[in-house]
Protein backbone atom coordinates (compact mmCIF):
# COMPACT_ATOMS: atom_id res chain seq x y z
CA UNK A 1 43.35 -132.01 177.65
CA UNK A 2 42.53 -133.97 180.58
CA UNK A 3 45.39 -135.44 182.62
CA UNK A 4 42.49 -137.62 184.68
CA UNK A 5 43.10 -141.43 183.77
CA UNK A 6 40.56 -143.06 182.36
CA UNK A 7 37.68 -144.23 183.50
CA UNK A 8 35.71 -147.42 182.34
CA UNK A 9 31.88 -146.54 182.20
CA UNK A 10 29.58 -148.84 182.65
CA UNK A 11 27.06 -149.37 179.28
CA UNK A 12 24.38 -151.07 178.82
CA UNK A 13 24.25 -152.50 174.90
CA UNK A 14 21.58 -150.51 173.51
CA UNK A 15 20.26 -154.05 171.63
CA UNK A 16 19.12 -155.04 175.62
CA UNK A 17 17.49 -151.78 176.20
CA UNK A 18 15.56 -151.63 173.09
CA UNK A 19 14.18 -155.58 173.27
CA UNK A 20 10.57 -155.53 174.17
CA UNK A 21 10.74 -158.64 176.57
CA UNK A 22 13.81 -160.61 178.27
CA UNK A 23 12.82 -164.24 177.06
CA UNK A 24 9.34 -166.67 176.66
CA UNK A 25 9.04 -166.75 180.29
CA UNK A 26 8.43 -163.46 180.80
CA UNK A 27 5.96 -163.95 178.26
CA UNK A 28 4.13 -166.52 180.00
CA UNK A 29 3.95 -165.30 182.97
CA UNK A 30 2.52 -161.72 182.04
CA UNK A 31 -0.02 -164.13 180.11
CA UNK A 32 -0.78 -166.22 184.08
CA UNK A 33 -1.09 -162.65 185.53
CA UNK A 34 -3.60 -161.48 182.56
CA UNK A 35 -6.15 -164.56 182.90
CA UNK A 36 -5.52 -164.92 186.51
CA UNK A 37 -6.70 -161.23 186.87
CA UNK A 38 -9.29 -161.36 185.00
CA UNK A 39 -10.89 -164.06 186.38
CA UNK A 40 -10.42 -162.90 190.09
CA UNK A 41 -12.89 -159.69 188.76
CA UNK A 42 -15.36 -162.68 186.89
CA UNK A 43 -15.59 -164.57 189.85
CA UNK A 44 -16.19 -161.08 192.09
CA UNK A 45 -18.82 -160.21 189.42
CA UNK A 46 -20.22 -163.22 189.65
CA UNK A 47 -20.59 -163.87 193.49
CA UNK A 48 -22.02 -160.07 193.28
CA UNK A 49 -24.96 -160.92 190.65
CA UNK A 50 -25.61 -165.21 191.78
CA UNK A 51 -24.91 -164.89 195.57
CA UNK A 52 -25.05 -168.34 197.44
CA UNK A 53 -26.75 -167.85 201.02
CA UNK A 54 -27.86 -164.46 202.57
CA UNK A 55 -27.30 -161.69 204.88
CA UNK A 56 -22.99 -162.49 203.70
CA UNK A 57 -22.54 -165.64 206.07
CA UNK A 58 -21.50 -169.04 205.09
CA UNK A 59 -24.51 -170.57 203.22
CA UNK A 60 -26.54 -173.39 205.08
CA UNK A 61 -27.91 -176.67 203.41
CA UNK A 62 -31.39 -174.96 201.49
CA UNK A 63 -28.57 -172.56 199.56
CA UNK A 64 -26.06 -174.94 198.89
CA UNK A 65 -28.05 -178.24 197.89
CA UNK A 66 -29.90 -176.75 194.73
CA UNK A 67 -26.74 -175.58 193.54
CA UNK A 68 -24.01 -178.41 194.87
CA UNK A 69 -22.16 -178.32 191.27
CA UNK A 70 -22.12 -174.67 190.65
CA UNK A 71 -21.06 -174.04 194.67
CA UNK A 72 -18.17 -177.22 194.11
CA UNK A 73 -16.58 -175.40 190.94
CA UNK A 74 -17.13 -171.88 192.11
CA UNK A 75 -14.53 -172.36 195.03
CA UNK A 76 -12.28 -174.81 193.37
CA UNK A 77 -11.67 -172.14 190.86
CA UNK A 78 -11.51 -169.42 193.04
CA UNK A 79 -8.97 -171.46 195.21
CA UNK A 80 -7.04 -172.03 192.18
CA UNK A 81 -6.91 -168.88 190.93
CA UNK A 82 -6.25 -167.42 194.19
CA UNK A 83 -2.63 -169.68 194.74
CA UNK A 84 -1.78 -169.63 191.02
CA UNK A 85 -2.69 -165.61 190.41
CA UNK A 86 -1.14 -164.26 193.33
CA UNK A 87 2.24 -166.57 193.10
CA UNK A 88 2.70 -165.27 189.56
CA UNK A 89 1.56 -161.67 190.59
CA UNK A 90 4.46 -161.38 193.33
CA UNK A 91 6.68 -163.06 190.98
CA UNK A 92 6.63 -160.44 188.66
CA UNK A 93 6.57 -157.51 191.86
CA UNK A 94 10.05 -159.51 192.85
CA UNK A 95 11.82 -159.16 189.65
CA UNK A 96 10.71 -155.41 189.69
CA UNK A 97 12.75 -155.18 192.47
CA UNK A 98 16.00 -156.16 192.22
CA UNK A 99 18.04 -153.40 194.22
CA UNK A 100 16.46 -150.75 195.70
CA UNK A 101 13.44 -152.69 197.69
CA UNK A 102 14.47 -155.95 197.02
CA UNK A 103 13.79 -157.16 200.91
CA UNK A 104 10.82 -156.02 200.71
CA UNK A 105 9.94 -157.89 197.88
CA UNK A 106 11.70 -160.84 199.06
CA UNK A 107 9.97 -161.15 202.34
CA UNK A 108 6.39 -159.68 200.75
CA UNK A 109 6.53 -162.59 198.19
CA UNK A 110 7.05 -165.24 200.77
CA UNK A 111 4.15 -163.60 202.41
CA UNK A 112 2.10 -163.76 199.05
CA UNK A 113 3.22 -167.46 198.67
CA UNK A 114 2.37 -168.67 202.12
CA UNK A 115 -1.14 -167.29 202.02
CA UNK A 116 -2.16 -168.12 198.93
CA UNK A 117 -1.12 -172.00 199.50
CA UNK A 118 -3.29 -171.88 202.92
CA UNK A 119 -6.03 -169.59 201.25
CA UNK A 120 -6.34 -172.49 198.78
CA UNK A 121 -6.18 -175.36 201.36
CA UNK A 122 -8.81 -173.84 203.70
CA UNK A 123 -11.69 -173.34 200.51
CA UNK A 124 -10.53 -176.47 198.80
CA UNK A 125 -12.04 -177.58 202.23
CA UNK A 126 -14.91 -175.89 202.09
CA UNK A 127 -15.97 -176.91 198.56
CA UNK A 128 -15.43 -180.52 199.66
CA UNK A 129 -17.56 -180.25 202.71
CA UNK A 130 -19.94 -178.27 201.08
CA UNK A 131 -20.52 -180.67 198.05
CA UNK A 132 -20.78 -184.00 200.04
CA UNK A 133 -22.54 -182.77 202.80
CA UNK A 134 -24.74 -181.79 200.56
CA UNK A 135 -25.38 -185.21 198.30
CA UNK A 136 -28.97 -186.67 198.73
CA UNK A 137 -27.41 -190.13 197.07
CA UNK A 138 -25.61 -190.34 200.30
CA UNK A 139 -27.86 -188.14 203.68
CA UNK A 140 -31.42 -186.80 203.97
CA UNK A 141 -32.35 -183.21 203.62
CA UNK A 142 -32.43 -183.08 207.53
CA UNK A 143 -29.18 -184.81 208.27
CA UNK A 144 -27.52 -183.05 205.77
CA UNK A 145 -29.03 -179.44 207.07
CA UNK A 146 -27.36 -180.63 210.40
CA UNK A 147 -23.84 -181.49 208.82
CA UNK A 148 -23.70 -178.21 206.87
CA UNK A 149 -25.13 -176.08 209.97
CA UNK A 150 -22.59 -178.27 212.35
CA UNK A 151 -19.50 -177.04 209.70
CA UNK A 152 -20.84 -173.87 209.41
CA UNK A 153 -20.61 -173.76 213.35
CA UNK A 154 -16.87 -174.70 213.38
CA UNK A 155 -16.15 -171.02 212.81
CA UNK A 156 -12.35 -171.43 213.79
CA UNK A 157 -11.78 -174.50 211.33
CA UNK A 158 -13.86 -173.17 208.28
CA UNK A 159 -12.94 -169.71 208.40
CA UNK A 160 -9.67 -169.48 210.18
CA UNK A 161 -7.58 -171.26 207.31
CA UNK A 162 -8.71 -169.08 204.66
CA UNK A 163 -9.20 -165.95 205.95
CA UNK A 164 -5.95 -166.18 207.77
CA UNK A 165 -4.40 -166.87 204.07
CA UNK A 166 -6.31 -164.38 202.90
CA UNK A 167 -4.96 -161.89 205.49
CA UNK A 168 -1.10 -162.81 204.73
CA UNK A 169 -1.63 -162.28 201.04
CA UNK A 170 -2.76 -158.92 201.73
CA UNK A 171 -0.10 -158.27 204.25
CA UNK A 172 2.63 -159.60 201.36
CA UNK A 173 0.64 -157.35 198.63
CA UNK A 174 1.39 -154.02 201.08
CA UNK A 175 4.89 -155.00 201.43
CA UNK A 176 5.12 -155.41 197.62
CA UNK A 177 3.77 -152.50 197.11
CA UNK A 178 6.55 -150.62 199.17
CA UNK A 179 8.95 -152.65 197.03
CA UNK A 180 8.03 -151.27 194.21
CA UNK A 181 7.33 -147.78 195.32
CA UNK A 182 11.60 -147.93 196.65
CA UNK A 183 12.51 -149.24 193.37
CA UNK A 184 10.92 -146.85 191.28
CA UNK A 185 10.51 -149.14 188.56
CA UNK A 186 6.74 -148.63 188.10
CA UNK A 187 5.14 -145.46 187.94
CA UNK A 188 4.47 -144.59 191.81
CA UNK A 189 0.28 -144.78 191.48
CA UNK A 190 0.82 -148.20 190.81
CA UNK A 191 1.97 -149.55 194.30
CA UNK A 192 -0.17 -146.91 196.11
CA UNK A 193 -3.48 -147.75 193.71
CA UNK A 194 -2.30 -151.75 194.54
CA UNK A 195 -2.27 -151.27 198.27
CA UNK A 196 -5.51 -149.69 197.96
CA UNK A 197 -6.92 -152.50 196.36
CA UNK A 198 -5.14 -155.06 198.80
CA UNK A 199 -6.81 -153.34 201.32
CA UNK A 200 -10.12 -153.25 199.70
CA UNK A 201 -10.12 -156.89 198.84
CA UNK A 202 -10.30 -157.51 202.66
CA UNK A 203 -12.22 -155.02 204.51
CA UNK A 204 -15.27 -154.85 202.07
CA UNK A 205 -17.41 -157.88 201.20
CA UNK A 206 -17.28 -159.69 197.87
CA UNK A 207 -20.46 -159.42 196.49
CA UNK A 208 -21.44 -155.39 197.13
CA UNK A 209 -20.37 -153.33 194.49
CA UNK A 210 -17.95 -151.52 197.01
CA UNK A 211 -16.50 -155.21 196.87
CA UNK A 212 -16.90 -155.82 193.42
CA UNK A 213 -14.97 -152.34 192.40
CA UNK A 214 -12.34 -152.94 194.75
CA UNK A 215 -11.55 -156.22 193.08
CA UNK A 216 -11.71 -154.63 189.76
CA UNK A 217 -8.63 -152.18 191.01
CA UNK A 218 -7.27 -155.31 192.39
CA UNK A 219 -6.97 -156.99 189.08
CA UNK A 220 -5.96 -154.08 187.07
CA UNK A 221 -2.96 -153.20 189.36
CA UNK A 222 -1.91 -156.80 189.30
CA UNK A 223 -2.32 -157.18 185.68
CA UNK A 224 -0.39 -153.72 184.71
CA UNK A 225 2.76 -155.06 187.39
CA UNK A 226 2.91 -158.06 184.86
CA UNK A 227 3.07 -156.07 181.80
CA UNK A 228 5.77 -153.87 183.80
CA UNK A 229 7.71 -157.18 184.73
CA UNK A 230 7.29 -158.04 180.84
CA UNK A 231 8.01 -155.05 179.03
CA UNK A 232 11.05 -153.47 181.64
CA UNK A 233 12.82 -156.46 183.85
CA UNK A 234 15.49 -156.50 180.89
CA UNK A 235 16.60 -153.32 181.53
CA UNK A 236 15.80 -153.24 185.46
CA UNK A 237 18.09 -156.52 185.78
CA UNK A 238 20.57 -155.22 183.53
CA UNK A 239 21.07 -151.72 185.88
CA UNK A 240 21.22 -154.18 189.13
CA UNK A 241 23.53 -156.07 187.71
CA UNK A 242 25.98 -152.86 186.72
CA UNK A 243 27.64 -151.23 189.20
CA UNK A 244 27.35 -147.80 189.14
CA UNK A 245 23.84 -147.50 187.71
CA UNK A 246 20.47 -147.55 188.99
CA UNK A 247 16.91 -148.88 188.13
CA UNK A 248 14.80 -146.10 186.82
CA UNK A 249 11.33 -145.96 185.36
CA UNK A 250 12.30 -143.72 182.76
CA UNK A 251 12.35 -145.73 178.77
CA UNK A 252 15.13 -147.13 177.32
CA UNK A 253 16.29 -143.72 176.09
CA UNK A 254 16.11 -141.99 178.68
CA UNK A 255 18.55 -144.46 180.43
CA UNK A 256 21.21 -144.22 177.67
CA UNK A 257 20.84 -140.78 177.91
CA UNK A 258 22.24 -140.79 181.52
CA UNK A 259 25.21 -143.37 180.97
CA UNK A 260 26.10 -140.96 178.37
CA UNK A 261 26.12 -138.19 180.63
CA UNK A 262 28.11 -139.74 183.42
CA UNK A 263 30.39 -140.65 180.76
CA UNK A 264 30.84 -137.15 179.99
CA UNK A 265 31.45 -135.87 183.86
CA UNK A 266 33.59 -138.61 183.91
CA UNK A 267 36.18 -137.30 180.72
């Protein structure tokens, strides 16, 4: 007989371990991330196979004016679905990482946020410029050739806002990444196969297929952090919240199985 007091154990009620997903939300926001990342890889495939311009530089007036509409929607979306994809993306990384890694995340999602508001700013410009300059209700082929080549000129106002968002989304991605690779609440290729794909996303063009598979590893890491964030934040919150135990990417069974054997060191 032990003459050790007794010790309170933290549990965790097995009904919150077993649920598949915390609430709606969680839902909904595994649902942003899956459209979101799927149309970042339609949008890649599609710049690969209808290109705008040639040689990879910013198309001049003979590219853009035969194709004003498509050019217009093609960046609106992609802006769009760069500041709404990536915000819900490093949503989901953040509540991953609620102990272990959780500065990381906090500052990497900040990071995310930032450049995905500027990203969409700077090619929300661009698709206005592009479409107007290019209107023959409004300029001539040759004075609109000059407007689009005088834009296109402007390298530090039409590519500097993007690309610089561009650059701090992929900075936020990598710090994400570590987030998650600290918390261990994701399998450990995850992160490391994401910050590949961050990487990828901004070192090889668009539309190559170099460009075009490193998006596709892009969206599927993204996507499989929201089903992560769906299926396990339950249980990852619920270990945070209890002292004593720790977020692990093992299953709900696993987990009860180690409360039950601290409880047992502890008698």
């Amino acid at each position: 007989m032990s003459v050790a007091p007794s010790v309170a154990v933290p549990q965790v009620h097995a009904s919150r371990l077993a649920r598949p997903a915390a609430h709606r939300g969680l839902a909904l926001l595994f649902a942003v991330i899956l459209v979101t990342g799927v149309s970042a890889f339609v949008l890649s495939f599609v710049s690969f196979v209808k290109p705008v311009g040639k040689g990879g530089g910013l198309p001049d007036y003979a590219a853009i004016a035969p194709l004003r509409g498509y050019v217009w929607a093609f960046l609106v979306v992609a802006a769009v679905q760069m500041i709404v994809g990536a915000c819900a993306a490093a949503l989901a990384a953040w509540l991953l990482a609620p102990g272990r890694g959780a500065r990381w995340a906090t500052v990497g999602g900040s990071l995310v946020w930032l450049g995905a508001a500027v990203y969409g700013v700077g090619v929300g410009g661009w698709a206005a410029v592009y479409f107007y300059g290019s209107d023959p209700a409004a300029l001539d082929p040759a004075t609109a050739g000059r407007l689009i080549d005088h834009a296109n000129g402007d390298t530090a106002r039409m590519l500097a806002v993007p690309i610089g968002g561009a650059l701090l989304v992929a900075l936020g991605s990598l710090l994400l990444a570590v987030a998650l690779w600290r918390a261990a609440t994701v399998p450990r290729w995850l992160p490391a196969l994401g910050a590949l794909g961050a990487v990828a996303t901004i070192v090889v063009p668009p539309d190559t297929a170099a460009g075009l598979v490193g998006e596709a590893v892009s969206s599927v890491t993204t996507i499989a952090i929201g089903y992560y964030a769906w299926r396990r934040y339950p249980v990852t919150a619920e270990l945070a919240r209890t002292p004593g135990t720790t977020a692990i990417s093992g299953s709900p069974t696993a987990v009860g199985a180690t409360a039950a054997g601290r409880a047992a060191r502890a008698r």
